[in-house]
N, C-alpha and C. Protein backbone atom coordinates (compact mmCIF):
# COMPACT_ATOMS: atom_id res chain seq x y z
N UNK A 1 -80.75 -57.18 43.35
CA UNK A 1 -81.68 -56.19 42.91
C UNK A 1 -80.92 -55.10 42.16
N UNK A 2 -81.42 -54.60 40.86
CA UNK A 2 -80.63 -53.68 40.08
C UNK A 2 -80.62 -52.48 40.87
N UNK A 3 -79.74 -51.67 40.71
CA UNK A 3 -79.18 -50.27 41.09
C UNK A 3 -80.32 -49.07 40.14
N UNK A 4 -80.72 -48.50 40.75
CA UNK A 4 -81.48 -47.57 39.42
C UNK A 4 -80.72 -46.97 38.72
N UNK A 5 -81.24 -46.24 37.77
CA UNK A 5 -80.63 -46.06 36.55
C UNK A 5 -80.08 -44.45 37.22
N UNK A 6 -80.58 -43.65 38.49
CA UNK A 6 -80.31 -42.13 38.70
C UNK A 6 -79.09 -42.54 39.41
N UNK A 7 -78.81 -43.34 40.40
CA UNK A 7 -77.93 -44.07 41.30
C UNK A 7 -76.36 -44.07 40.71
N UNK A 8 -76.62 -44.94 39.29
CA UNK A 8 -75.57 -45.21 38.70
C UNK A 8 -75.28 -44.04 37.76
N UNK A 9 -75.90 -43.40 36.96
CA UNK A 9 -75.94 -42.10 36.43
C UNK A 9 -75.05 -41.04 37.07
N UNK A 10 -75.66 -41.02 38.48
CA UNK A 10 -74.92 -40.06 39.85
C UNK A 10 -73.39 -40.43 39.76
N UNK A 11 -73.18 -41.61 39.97
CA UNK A 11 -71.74 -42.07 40.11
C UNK A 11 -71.15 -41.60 38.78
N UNK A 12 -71.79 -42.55 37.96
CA UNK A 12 -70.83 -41.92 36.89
C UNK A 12 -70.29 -40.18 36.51
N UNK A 13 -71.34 -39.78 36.46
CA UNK A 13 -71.40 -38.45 36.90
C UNK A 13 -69.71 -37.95 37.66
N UNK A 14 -69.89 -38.58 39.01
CA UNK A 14 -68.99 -38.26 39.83
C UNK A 14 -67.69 -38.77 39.08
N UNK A 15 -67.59 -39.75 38.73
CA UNK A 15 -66.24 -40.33 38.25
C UNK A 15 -65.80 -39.44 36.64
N UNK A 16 -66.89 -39.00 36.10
CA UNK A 16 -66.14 -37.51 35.16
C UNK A 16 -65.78 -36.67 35.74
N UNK A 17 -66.66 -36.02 36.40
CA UNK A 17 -65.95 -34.89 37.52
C UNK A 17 -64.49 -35.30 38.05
N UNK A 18 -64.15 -36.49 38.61
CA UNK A 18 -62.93 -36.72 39.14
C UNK A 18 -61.88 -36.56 38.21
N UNK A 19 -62.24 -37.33 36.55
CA UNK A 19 -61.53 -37.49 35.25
C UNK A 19 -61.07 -36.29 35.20
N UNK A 20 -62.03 -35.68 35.10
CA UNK A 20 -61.47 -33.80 34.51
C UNK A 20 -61.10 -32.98 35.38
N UNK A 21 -61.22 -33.20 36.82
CA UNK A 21 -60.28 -32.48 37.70
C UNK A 21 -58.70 -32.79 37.70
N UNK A 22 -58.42 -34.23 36.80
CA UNK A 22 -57.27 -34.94 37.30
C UNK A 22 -56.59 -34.72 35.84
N UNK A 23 -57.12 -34.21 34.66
CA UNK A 23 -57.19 -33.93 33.35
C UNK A 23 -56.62 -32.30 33.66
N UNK A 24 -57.53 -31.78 34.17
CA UNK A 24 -57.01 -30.05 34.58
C UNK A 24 -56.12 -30.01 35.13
N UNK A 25 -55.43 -30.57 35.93
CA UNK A 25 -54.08 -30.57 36.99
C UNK A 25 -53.44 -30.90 35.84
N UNK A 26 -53.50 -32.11 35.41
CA UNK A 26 -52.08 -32.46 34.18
C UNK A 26 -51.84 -31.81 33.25
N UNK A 27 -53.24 -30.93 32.84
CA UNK A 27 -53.09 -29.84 31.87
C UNK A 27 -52.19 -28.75 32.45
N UNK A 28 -52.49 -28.67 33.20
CA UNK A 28 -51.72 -26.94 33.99
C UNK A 28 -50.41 -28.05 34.30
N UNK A 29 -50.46 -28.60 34.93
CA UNK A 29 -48.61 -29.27 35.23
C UNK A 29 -47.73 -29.26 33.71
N UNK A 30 -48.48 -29.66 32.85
CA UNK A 30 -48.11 -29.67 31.45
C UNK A 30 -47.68 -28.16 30.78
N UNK A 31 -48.92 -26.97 31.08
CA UNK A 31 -48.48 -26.43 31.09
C UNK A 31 -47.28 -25.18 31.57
N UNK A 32 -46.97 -25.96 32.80
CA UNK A 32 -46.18 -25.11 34.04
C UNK A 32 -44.58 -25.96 33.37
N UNK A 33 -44.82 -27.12 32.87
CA UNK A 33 -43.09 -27.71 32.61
C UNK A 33 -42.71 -26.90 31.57
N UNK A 34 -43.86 -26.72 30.21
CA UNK A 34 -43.61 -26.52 29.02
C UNK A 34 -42.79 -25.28 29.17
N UNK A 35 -43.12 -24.35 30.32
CA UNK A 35 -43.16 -23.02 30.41
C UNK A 35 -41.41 -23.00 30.83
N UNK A 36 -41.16 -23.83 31.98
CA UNK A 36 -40.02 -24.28 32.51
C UNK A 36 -39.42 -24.81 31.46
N UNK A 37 -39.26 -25.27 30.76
CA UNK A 37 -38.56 -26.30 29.88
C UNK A 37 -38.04 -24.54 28.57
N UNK A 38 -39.26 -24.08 28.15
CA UNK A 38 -38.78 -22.82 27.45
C UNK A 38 -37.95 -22.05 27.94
N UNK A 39 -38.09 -21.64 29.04
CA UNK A 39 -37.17 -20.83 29.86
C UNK A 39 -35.75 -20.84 30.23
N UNK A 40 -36.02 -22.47 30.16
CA UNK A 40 -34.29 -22.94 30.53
C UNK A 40 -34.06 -23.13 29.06
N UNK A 41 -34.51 -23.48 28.07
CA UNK A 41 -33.68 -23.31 26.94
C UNK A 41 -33.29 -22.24 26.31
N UNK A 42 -33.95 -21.10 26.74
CA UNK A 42 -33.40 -19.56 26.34
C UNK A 42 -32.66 -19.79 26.86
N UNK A 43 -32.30 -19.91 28.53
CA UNK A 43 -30.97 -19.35 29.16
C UNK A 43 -29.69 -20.07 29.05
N UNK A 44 -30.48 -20.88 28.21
CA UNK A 44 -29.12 -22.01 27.84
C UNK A 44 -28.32 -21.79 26.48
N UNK A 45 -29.36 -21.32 25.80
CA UNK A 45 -28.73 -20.21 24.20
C UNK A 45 -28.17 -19.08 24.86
N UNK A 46 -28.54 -18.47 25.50
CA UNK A 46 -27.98 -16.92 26.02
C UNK A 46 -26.23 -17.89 26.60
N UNK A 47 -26.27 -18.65 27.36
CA UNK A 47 -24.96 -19.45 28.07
C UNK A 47 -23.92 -19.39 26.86
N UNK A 48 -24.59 -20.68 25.67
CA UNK A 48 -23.92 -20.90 24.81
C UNK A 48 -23.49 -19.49 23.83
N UNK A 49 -24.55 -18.69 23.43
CA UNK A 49 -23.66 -17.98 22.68
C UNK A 49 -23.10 -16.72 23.31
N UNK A 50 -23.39 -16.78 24.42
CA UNK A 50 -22.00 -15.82 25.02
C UNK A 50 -20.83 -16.52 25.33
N UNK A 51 -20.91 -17.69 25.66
CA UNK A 51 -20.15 -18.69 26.11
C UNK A 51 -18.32 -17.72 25.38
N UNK A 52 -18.15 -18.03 24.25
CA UNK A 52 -17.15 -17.31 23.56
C UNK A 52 -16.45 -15.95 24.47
N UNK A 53 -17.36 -15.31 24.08
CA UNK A 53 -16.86 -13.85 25.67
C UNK A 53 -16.79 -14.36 26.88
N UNK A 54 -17.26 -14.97 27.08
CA UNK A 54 -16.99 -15.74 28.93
C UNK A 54 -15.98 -16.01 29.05
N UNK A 55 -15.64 -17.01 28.07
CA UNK A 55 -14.22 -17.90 28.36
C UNK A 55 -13.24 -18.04 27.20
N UNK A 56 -13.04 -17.07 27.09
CA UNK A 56 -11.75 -16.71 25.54
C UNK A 56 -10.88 -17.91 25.55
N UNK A 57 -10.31 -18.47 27.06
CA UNK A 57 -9.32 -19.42 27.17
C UNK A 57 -9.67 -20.65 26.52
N UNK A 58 -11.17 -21.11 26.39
CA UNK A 58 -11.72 -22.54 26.10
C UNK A 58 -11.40 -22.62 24.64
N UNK A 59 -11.00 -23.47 24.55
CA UNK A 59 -10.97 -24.14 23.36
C UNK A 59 -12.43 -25.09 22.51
N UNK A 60 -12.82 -24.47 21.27
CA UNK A 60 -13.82 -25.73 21.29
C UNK A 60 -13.09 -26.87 20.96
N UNK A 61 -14.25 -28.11 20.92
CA UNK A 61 -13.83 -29.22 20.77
C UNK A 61 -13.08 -29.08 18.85
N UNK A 62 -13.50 -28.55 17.71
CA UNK A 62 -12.64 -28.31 17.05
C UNK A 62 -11.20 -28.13 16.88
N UNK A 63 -10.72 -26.81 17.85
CA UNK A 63 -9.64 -26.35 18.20
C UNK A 63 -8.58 -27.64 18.60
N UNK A 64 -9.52 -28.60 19.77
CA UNK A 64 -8.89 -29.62 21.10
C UNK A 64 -8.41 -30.58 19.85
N UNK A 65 -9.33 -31.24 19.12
CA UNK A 65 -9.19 -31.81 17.73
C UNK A 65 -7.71 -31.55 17.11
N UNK A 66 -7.78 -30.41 16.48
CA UNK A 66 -7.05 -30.06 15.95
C UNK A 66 -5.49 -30.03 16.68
N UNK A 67 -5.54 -29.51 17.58
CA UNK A 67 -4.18 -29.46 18.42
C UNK A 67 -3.96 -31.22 19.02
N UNK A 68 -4.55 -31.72 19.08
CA UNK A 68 -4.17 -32.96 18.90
C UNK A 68 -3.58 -33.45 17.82
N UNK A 69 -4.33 -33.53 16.46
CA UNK A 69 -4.02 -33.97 15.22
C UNK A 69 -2.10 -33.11 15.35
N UNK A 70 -1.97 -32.53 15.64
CA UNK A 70 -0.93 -31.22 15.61
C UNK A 70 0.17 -32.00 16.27
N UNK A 71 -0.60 -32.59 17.49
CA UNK A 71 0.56 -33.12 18.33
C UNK A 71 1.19 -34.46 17.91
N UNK A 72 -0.05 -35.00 17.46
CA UNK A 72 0.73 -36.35 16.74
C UNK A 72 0.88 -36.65 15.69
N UNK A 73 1.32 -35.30 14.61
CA UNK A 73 2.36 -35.13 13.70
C UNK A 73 3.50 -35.13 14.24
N UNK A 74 3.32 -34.05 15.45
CA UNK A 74 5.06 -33.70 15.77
C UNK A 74 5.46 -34.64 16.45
N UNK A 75 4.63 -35.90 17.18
CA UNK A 75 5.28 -37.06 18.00
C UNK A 75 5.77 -37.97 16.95
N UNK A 76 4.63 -37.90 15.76
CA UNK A 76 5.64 -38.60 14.70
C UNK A 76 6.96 -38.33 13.88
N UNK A 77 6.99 -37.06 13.80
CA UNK A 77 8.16 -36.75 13.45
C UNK A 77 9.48 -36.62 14.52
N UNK A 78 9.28 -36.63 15.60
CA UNK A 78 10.17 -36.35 16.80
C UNK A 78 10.84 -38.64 16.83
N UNK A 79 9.53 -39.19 16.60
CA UNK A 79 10.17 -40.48 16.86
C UNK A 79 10.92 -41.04 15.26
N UNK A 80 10.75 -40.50 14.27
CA UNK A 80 11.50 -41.24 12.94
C UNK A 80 12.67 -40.17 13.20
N UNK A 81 13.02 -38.84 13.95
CA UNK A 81 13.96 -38.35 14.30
C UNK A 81 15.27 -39.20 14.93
N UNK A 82 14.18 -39.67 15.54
CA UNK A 82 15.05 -40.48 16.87
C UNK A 82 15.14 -41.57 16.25
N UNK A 83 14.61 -42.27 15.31
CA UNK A 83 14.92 -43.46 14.83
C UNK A 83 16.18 -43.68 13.94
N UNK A 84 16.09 -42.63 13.27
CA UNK A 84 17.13 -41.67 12.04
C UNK A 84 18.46 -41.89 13.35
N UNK A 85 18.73 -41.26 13.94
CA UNK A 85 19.76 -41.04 15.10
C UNK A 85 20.25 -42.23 15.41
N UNK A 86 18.88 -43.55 16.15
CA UNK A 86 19.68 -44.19 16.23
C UNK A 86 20.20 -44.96 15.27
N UNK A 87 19.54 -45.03 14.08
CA UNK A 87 20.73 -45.68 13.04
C UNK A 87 21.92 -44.73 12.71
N UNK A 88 22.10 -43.89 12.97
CA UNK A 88 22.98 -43.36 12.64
C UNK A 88 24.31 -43.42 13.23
N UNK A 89 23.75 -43.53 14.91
CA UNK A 89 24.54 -44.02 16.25
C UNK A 89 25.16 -45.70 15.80
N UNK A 90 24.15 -46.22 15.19
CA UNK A 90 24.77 -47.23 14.76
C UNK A 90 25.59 -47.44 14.20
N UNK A 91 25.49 -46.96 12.64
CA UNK A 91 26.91 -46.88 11.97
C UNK A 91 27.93 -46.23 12.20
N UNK A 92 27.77 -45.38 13.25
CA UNK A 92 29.30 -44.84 13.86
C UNK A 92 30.09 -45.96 14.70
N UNK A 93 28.75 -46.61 15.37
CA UNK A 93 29.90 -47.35 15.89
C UNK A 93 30.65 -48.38 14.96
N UNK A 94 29.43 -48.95 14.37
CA UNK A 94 29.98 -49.55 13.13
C UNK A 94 31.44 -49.72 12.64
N UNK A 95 31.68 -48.22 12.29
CA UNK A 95 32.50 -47.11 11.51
C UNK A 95 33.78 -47.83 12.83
N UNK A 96 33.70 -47.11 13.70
CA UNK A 96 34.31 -46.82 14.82
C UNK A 96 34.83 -48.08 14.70
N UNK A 97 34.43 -49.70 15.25
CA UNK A 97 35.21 -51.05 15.28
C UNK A 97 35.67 -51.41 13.90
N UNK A 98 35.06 -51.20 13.02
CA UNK A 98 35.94 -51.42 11.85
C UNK A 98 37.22 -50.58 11.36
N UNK A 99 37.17 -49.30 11.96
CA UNK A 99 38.30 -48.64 12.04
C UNK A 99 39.24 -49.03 13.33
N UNK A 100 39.13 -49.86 14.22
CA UNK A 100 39.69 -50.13 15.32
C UNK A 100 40.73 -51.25 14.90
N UNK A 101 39.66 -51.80 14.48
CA UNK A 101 40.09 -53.35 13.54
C UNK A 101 41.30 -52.87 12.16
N UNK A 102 41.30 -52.21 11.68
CA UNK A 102 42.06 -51.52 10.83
C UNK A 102 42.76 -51.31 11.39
N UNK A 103 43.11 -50.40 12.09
CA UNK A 103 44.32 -50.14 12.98
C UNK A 103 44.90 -51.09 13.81
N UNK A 104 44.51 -52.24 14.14
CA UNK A 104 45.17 -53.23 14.35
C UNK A 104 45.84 -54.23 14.07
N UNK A 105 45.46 -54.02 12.51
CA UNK A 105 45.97 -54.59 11.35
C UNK A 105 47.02 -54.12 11.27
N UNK A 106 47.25 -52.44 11.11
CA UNK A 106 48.65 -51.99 10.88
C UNK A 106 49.35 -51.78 11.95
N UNK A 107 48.81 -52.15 13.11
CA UNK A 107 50.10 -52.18 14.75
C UNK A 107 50.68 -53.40 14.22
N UNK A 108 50.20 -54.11 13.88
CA UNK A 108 50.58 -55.59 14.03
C UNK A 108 52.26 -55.72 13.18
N UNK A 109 51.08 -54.98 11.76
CA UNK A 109 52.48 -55.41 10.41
C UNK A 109 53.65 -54.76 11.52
């Protein structure tokens, strides 16, 4: 037997009412994050651009960059230093047995 037409009307009825109570909460939750979400991003600009006066010691990542690039110039130049040396160590000794050898030449005569 059909449902009358006030019956089902009623319900439906009820099930908007529920829609838009559950519509109003997400609205206000929506608007309660938005509010939160603004708030912390001010205090997060206020962080960052004081940040500088806070911590004189920090380096930005520029600076960190840079003093790197810095460091491994000077590791490169510290190792063709050392490379320089040891050839150089080399031909002394070089130097050194062929002059040994020389002089043994003339003990001999």
């Amino acid at each position: 037997m059909p449902r009358p037409v006030n019956d089902e009307l009623e319900e439906l009825c009820g099930q908007l009412s529920d829609k838009k109570r559950k519509s109003e909460k997400i609205t206000h939750k929506r608007s309660e994050l938005e509010s939160e979400l603004k708030n912390l991003s001010q205090a997060i600009f206020k962080e960052v651009h004081n940040f500088p006066e806070r911590f004189p010691w920090f380096c930005s990542a520029a600076d960190l960059v840079h003093g790197y690039n810095q460091a491994s110039k000077m590791m490169k130049v510290e190792h063709i230093k050392h490379a320089e040396a040891k050839d150089e160590l080399k031909n002394v000794h070089t130097e050194k047995k062929a002059l040994k050898s020389v002089l043994r030449l003339i003990e001999e005569d």
